[in-house]
Protein backbone atom coordinates (compact mmCIF):
# COMPACT_ATOMS: atom_id res chain seq x y z
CA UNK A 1 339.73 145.31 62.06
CA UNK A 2 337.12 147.99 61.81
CA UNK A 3 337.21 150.76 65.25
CA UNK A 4 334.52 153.00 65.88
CA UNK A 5 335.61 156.21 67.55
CA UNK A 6 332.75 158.37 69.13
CA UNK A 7 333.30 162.15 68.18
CA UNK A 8 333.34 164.79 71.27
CA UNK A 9 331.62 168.11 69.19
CA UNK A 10 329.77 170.97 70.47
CA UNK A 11 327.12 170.22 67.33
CA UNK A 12 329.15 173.19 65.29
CA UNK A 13 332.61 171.59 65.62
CA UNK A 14 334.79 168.73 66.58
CA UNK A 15 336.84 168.87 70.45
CA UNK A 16 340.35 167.99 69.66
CA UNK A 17 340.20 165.22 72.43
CA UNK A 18 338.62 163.27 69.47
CA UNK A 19 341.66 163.40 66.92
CA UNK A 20 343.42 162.02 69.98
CA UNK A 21 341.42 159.25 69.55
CA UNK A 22 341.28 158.67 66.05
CA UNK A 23 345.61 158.54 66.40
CA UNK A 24 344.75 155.50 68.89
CA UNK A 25 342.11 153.70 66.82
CA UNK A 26 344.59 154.23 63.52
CA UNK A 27 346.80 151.76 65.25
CA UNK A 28 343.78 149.25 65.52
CA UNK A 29 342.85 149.39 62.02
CA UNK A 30 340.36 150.79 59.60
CA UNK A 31 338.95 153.99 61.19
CA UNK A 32 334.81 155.07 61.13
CA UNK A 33 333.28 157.99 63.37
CA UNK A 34 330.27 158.45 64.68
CA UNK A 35 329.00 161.24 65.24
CA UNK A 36 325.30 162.14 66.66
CA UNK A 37 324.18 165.44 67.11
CA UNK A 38 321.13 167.50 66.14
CA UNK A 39 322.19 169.83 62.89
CA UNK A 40 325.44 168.24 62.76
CA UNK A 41 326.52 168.40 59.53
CA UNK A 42 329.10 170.76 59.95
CA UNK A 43 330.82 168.35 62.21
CA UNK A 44 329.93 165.15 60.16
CA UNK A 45 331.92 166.82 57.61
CA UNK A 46 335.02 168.27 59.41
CA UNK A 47 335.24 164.56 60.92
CA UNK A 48 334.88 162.80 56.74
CA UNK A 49 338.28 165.83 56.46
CA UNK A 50 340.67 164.10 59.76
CA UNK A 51 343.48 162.12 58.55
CA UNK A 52 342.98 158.28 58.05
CA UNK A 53 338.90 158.43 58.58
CA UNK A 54 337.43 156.18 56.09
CA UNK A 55 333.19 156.72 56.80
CA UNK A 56 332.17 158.70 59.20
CA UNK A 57 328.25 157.96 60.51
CA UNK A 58 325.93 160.84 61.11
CA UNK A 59 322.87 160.20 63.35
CA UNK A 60 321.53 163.84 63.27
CA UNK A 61 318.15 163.50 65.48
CA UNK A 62 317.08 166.05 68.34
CA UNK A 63 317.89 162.76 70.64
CA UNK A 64 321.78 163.68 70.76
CA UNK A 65 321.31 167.18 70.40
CA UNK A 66 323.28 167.44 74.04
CA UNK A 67 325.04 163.60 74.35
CA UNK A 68 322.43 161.95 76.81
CA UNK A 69 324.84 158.95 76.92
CA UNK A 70 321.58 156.92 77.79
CA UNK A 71 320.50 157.78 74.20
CA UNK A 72 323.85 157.09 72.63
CA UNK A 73 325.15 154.24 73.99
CA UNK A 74 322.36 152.12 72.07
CA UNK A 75 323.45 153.83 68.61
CA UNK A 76 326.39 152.55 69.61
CA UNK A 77 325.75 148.86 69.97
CA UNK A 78 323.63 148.98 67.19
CA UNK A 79 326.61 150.18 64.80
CA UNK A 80 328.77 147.72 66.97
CA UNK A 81 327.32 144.66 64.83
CA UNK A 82 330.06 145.89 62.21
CA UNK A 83 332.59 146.95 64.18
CA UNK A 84 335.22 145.24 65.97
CA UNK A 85 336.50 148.18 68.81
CA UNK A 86 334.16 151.07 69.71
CA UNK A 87 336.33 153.92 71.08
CA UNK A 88 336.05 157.32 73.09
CA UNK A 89 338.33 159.84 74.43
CA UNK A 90 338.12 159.63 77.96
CA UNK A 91 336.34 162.95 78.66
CA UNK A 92 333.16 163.44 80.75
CA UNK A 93 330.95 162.71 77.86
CA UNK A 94 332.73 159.77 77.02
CA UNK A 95 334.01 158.31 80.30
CA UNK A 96 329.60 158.43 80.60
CA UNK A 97 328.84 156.61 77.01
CA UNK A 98 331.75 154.05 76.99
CA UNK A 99 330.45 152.28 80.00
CA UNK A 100 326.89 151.98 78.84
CA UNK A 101 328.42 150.52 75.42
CA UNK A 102 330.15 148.03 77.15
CA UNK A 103 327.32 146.75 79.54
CA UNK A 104 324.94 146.17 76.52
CA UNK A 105 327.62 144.48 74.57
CA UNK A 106 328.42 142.18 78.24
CA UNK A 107 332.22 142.58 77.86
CA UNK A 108 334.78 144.42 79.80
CA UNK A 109 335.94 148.14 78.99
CA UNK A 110 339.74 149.34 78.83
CA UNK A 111 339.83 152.33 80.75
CA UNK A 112 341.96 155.95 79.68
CA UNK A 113 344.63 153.52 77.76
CA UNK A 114 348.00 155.41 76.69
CA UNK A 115 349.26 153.22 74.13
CA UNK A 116 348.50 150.51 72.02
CA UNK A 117 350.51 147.73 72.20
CA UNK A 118 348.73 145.54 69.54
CA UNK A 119 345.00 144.72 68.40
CA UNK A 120 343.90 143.10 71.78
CA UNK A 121 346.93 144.50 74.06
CA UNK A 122 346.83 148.19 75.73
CA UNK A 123 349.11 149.77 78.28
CA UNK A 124 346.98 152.11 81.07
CA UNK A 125 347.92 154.04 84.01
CA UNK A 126 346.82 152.64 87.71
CA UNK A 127 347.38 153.93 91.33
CA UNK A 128 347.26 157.84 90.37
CA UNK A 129 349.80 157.20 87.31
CA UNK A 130 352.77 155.48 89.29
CA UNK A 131 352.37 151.97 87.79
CA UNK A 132 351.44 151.42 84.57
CA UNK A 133 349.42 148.23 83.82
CA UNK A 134 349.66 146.28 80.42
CA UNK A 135 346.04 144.71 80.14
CA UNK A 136 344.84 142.31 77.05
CA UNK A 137 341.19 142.54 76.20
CA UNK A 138 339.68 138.66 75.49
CA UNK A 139 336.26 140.25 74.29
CA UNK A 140 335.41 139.72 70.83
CA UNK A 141 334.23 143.39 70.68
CA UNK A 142 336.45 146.15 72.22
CA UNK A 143 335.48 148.99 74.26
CA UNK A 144 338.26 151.78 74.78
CA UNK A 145 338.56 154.86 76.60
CA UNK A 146 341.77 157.16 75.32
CA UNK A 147 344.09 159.26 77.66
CA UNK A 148 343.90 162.00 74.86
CA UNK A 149 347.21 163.75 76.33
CA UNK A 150 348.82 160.32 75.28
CA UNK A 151 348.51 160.31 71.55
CA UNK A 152 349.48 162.66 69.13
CA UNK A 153 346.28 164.57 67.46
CA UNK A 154 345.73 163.02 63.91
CA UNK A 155 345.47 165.80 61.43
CA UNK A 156 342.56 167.80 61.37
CA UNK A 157 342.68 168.04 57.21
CA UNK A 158 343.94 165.49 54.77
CA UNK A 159 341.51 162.85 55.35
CA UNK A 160 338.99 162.47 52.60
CA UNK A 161 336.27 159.87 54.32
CA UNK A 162 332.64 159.68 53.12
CA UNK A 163 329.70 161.25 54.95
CA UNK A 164 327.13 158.15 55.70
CA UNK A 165 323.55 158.82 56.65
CA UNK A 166 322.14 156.70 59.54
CA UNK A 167 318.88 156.50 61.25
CA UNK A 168 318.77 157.39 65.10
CA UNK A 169 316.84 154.86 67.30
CA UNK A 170 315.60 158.10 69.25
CA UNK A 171 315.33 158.98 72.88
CA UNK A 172 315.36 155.71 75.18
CA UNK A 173 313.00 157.85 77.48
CA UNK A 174 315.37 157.18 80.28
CA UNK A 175 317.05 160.82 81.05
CA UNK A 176 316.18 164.43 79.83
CA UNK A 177 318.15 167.21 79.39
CA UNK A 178 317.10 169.88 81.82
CA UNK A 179 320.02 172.56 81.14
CA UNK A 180 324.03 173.71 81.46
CA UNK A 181 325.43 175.74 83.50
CA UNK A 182 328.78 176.78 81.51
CA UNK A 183 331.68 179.41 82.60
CA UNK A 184 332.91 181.20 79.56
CA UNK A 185 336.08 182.25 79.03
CA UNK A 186 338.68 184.22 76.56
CA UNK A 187 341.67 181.93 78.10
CA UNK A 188 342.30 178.62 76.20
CA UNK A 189 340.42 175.39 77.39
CA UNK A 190 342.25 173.52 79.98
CA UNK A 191 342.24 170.38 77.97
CA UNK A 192 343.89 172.50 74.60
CA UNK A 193 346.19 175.11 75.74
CA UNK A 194 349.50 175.04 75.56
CA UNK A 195 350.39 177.07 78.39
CA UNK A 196 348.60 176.80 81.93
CA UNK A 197 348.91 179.11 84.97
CA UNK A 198 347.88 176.76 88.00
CA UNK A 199 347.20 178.29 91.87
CA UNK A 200 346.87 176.09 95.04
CA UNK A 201 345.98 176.60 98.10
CA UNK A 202 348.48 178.58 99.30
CA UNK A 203 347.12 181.40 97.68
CA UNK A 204 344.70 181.83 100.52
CA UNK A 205 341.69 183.20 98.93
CA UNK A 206 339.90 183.41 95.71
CA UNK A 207 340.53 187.41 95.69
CA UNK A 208 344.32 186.44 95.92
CA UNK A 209 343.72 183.92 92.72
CA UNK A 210 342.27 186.28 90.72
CA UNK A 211 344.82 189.18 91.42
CA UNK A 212 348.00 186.67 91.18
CA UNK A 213 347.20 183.68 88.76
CA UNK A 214 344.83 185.46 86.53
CA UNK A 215 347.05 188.73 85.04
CA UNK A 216 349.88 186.39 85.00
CA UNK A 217 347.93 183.82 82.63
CA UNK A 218 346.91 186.73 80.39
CA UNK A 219 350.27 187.59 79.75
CA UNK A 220 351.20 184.46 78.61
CA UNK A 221 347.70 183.91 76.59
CA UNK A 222 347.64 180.52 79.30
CA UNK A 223 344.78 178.74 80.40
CA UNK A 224 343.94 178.58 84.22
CA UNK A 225 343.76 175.76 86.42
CA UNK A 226 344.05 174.79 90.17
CA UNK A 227 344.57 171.74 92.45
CA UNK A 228 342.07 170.15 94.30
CA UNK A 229 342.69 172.17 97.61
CA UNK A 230 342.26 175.35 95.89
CA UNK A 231 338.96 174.38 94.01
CA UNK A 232 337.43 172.59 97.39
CA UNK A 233 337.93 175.85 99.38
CA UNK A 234 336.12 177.91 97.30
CA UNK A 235 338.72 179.97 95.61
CA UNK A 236 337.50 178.90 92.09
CA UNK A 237 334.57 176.60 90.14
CA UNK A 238 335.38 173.27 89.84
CA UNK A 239 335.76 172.85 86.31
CA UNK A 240 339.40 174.48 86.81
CA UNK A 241 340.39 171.44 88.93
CA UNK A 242 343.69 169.60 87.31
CA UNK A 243 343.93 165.90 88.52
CA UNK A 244 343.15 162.52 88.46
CA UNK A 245 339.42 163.47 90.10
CA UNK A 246 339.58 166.86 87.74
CA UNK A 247 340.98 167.67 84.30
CA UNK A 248 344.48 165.46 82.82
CA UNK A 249 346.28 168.13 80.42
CA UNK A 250 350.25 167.88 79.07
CA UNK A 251 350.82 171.52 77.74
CA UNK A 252 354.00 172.56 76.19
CA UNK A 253 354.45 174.63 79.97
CA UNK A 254 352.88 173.91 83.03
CA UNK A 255 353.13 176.58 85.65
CA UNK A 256 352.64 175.31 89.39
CA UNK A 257 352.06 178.11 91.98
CA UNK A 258 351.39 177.59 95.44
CA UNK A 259 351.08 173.62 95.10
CA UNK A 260 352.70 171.03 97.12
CA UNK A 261 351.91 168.35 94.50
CA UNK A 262 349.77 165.90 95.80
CA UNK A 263 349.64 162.70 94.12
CA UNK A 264 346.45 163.09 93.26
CA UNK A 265 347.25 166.33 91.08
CA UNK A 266 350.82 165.06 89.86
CA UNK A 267 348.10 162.87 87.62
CA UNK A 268 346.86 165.21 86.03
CA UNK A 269 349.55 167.20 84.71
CA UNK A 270 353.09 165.20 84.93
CA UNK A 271 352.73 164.66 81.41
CA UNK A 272 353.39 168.42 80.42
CA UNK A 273 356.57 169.02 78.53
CA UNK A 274 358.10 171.77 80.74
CA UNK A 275 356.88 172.09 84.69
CA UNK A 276 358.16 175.41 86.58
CA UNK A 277 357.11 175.01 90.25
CA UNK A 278 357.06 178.30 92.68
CA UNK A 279 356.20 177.27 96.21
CA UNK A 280 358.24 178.44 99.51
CA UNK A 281 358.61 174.66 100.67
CA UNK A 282 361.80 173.16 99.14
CA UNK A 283 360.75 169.33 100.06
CA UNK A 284 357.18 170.20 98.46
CA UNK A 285 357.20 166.69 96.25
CA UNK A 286 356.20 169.06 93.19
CA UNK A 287 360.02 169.80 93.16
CA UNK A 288 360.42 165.95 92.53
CA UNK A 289 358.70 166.07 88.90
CA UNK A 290 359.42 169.87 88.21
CA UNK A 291 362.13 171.06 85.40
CA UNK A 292 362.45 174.03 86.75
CA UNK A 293 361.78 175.04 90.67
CA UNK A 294 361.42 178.57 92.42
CA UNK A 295 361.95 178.38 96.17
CA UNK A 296 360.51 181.81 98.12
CA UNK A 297 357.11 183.71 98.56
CA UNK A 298 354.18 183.65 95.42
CA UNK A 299 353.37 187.19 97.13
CA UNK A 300 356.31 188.81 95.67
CA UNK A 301 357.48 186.59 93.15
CA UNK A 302 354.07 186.97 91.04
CA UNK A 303 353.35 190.32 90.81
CA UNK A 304 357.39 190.92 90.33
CA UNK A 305 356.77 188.06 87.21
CA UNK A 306 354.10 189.22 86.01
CA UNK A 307 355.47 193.11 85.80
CA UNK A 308 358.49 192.06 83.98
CA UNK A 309 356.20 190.20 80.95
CA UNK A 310 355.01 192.14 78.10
C-alpha cells in the first residue's frame, strides 16, 4: 500500500505537524511526500531526510508558492492514480486541501483520525472528544486527516528517500492569493511548545492578559494560548484560541488560568501530559481533567508565581 502524505512547510522548512503524519501513514505502508511550494528545495530535501520516507515529490511552481488548496488539491488527484491513501495533518492548510482531494476522487474523507487500527480501519474523536468512533473506509482510495497531537513525530533525520521532480498542473484560476496578516512572536508556536500559559475570561481584560499570562509564559519559555471566551471578548487575536473551534495542542504542561473548562476547550488540550488548573471556582469542570488544581484568586496567585520563578 503506497500513502501520500501532503507536507505543511513555510517554503524554507517543514511544520512538525507533518512528521505527525508521516508516523500515521508508516502504519499504512510505503510512505511518499509531496511537497509543492515555489523554491522548495530546501524542504523537498529535509522531507527525502524524515525517517521511513521512500520518494518524496516536488512540484516547485509559483502556483503553491502560498498552498491555494484550489491549486493543490488537483496535484493531488493527479499523483493519486499511484497511490492508495492521500494523507494530511489536520491543520488549516490541510483540513482546506483534504476535502477538495476527496470530492475529485468521489469518496468519503476520514476526518482528524488518532490511530490506525489497520489499512482500511481508523479510530477518531466525535462529540468534542467524549466518544471516540472506530470508522472503516470502503473507498478504494483513502483520504485522511491526522490529529497530529496523536502520533508520535517520526524522526526528522535518518530517512534517506529520493528527491523526485514533478510537473505542476499550474493555477486552476479559481482563487488568488491577496496577502497574510501574521502575528510574530519569540514564544513557541502553540501547536510545538512544550509548555503553554493559557488565560480565560476571568482575567477581565486584555491589559490584565498581558500583565498576568504573558511574564509568567516568559519565565517558563511557554507558548500562550486562551479559551474561546477570552479570544471572543477581545482580550487577544484569535489565532491564540485552544479548542475544538481553535488550536488542539498536548504539551508536556498545560497551564489553565482563569478557565472553567468548557467542553469545547477541554478538546483542545486534554491530551497534554501534565494540566495545572488555577481558577477560584472549585466545581469549575477543569478540576475534573486537571493533575494538579489551585483553588483562590489569579490576581495574587500570578504575580506571587511568577516572582518566585527565575
Amino acid at each position: 500500500m503506497k500513502t501520500l502524505v501532503w507536507v505543511e512547510h513555510d517554503n524554507a522548512s517543514v511544520k512538525d505537524a507533518t512528521l505527525s503524519a508521516v508516523s500515521a501513514a508508516s502504519q499504512l505502508g510505503e510512505v511518499h511526500l509531496l511537497v509543492a511550494g515555489h523554491n522548495a528545495r530546501a524542504v523537498a530535501d529535509q522531507g527525502a531526510a524524515i525517517a521511513g520516507v521512500k520518494r518524496v515529490y516536488l512540484a516547485d511552481d509559483a502556483a503553491y508558492a502560498n498552498a491555494l488548496p484550489e491549486n493543490i488539491a488537483p496535484l493531488v488527484v493527479k499523483l493519486m492514480a499511484d497511490h492508495d491513501a492521500f494523507v494530511a495533518p489536520a491543520t488549516s492548510n490541510g483540513k482546506n486541501i483534504a476535502p477538495r482531494v476527496a470530492a475529485l476522487l468521489d469518496v468519503a474523507q476520514v476526518s482528524e483520525i488518532v490511530t490506525v487500527e489497520s489499512a482500511d480501519t481508523f479510530k477518531r474523536p466525535i462529540y468534542a472528544g467524549n466518544a471516540i468512533a472506530t470508522v472503516q473506509a470502503l473507498d478504494a482510495k483513502k483520504v485522511i486527516t491526522v490529529r497530529a497531537t496523536a502520533f508520535a513525530k517520526a524522526a526528522a533525520q535518518g530517512g534517506q528517500g529520493t528527491v523526485e521532480p514533478i510537473a505542476g498542473i499550474g493555477d486552476a484560476g479559481l482563487s488568488r492569493f491577496v496577502g497574510a496578516d501574521i502575528s510574530v512572536s519569540e514564544r513557541p508556536e502553540l501547536t510545538s511548545a512544550k509548555v503553554i500559559v493559557s488565560g480565560g475570561r476571568a482575567l477581565g481584560s486584555g491589559e490584565k492578559f498581558r500583565e498576568l499570562i504573558e511574564p509568567l509564559a516568559d519565565r517558563l519559555g511557554a507558548g500562550v494560548g486562551a479559551s474561546r471566551a477570552a479570544v471572543d471578548a477581545g482580550y487577544v487575536p484569535n489565532d491564540y484560541q485552544v479548542g475544538q473551534t481553535g488550536k488542539i495542542v498536548a504539551p508536556e504542561v498545560y497551564i489553565a488560568i482563569g478557565i472553567s473548562g468548557a467542553i469545547q476547550h477541554l478538546a483542545g488540550m486534554k491530551d497534554s501530559k501534565t494540566i495545572i488548573a488555577i481558577n477560584k471556582d472549585e466545581d469549575a469542570p477543569i478540576f475534573q481533567i486537571a493533575d494538579i488544581g489551585l483553588v483562590g484568586d489569579l490576581f495574587k496567585i500570578l504575580p506571587e508565581l511568577t516572582s518566585k520563578l527565575r
